[in-house]
C-alpha atoms as a PDB file:
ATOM      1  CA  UNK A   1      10.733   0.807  15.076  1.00  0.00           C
ATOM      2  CA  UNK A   2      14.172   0.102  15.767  1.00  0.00           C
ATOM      3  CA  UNK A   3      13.848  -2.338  18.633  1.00  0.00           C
ATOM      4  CA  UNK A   4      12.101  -4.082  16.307  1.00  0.00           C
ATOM      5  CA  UNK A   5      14.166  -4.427  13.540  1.00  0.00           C
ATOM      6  CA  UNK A   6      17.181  -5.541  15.797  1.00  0.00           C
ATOM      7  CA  UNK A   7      14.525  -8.197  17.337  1.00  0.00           C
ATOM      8  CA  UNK A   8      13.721  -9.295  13.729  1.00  0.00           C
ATOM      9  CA  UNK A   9      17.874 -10.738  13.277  1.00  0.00           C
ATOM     10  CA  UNK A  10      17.262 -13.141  15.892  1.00  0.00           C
ATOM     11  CA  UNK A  11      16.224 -13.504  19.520  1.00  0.00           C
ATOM     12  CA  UNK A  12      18.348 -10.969  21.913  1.00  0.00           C
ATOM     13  CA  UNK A  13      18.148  -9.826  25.245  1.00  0.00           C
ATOM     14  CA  UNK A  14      17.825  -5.950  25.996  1.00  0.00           C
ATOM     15  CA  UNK A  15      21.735  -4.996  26.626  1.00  0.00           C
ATOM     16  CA  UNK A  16      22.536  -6.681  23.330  1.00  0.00           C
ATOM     17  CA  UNK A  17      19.768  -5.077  21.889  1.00  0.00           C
ATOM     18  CA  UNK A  18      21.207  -1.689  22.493  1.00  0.00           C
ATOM     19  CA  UNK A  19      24.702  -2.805  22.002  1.00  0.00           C
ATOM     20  CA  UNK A  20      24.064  -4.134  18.780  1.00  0.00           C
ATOM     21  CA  UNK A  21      21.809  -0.566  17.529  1.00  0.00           C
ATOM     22  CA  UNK A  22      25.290   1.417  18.616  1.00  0.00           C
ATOM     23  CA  UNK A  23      27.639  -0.887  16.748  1.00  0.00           C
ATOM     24  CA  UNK A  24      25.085  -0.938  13.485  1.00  0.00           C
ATOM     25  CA  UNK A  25      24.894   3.065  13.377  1.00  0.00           C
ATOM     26  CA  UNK A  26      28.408   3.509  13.907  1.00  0.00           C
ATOM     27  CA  UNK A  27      28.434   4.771  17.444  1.00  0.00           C
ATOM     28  CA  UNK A  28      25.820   7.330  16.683  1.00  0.00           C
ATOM     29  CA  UNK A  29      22.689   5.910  18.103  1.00  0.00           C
ATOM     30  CA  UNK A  30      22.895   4.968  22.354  1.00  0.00           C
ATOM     31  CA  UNK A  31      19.615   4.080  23.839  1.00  0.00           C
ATOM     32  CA  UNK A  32      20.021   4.476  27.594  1.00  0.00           C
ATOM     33  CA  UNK A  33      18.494   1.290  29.804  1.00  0.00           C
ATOM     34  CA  UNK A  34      16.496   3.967  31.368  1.00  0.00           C
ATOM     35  CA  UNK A  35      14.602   4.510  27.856  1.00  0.00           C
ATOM     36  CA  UNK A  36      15.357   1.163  26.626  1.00  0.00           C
ATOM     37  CA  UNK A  37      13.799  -1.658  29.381  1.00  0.00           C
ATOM     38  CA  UNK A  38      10.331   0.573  29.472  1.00  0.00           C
ATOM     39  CA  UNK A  39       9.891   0.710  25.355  1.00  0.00           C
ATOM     40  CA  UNK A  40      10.655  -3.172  25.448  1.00  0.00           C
ATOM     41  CA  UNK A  41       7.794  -4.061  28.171  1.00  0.00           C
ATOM     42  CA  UNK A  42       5.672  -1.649  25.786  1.00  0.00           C
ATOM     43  CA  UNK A  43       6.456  -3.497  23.140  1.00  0.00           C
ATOM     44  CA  UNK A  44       5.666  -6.818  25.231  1.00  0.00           C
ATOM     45  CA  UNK A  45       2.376  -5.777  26.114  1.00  0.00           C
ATOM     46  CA  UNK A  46       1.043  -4.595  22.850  1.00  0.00           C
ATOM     47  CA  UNK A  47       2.118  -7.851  21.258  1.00  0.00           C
ATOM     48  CA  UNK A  48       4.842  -7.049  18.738  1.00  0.00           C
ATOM     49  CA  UNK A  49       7.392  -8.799  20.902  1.00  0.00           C
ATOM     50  CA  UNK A  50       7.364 -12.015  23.151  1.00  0.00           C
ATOM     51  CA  UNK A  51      10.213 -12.453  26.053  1.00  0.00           C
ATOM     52  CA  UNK A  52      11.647 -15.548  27.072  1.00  0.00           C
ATOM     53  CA  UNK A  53      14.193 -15.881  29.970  1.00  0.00           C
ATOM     54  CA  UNK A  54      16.873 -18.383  29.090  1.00  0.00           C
ATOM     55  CA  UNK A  55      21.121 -18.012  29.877  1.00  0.00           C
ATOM     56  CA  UNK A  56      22.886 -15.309  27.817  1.00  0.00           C
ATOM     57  CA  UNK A  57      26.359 -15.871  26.482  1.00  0.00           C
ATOM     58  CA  UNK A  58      27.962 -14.815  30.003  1.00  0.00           C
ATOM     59  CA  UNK A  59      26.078 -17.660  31.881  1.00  0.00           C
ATOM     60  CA  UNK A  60      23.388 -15.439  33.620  1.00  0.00           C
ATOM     61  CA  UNK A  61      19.546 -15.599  33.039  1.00  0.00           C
ATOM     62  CA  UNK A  62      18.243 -13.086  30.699  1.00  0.00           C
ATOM     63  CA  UNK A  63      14.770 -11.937  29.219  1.00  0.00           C
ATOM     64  CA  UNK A  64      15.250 -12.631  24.995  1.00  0.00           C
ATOM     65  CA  UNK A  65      12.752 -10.896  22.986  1.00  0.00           C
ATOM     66  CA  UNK A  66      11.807 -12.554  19.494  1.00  0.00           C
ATOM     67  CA  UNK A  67       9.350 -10.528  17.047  1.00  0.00           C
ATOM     68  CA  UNK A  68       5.710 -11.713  16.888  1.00  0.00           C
ATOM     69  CA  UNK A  69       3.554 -11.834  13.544  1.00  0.00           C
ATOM     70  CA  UNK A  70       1.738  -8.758  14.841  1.00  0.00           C
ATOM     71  CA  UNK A  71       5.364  -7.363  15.269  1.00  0.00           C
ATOM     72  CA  UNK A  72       6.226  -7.918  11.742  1.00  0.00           C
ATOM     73  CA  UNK A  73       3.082  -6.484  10.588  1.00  0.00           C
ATOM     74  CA  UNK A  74       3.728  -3.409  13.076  1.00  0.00           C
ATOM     75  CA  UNK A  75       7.005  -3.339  11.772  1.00  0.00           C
ATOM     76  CA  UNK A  76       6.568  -3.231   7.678  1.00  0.00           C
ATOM     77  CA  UNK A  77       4.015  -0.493   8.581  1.00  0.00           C
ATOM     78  CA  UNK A  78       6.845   2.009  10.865  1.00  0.00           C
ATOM     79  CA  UNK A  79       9.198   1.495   7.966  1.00  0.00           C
ATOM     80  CA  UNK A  80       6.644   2.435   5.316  1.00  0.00           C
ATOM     81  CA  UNK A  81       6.083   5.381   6.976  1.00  0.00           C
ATOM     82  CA  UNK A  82       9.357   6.434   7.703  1.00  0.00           C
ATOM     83  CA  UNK A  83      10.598   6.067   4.395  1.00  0.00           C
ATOM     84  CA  UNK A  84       7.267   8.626   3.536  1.00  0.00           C
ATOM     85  CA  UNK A  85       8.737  10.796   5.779  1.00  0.00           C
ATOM     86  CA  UNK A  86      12.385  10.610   5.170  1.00  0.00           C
ATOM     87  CA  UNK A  87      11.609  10.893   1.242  1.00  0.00           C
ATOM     88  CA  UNK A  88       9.237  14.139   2.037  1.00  0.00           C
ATOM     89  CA  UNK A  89      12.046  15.949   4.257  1.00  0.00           C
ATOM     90  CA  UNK A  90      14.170  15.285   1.837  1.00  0.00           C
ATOM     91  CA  UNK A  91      12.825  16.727  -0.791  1.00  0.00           C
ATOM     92  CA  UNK A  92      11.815  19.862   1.524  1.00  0.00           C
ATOM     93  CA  UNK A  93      15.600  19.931   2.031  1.00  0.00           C
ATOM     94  CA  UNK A  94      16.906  19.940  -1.784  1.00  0.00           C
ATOM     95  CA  UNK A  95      14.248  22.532  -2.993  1.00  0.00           C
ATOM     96  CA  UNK A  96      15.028  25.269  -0.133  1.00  0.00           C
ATOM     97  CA  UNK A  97      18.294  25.915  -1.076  1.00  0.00           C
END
């Protein structure tokens, strides 16, 4: 779900992508390239994102991934249901005390 809300602000290749989830959670969130480059040819395959390979900013070729229509769709539904489950937790969390 993340990936692909930082893919929905634009097209961005995979190192930005994780720079840019750090710098938006305020250092708290680091997805290793180990995790990272797997979940994003996942998320190729199934369809929610489509990879171009084009220059990045420092000159060299790099694979930018852009969110699909199916992404979107796939997208709207993860945040649905995380808000569910953030709302239900939270609740769980101001009753038991």
């Amino acid at each position: 779900m993340l990936i692909l809300k930082i893919a929905a602000l634009g097209p961005i290749h995979g190192y930005a992508i994780s720079q840019r989830m750090q710098q938006i959670s305020r250092e708290v969130l680091q997805v290793q390239q180990g995790s990272l480059y797997p979940a994003l040819h996942r998320l190729e395959n199934r369809g929610w994102l489509k990879g171009d390979w084009r220059a990045s900013e420092s000159g060299r070729d790099a694979k930018f991934y852009t969110l699909t229509k199916a992404g979107r769709r796939r997208l709207e539904m993860e945040t649905a249901q995380w808000e569910r489950l953030a709302e239900a937790i939270g609740l769980i969390l101001r009753t038991a005390e």
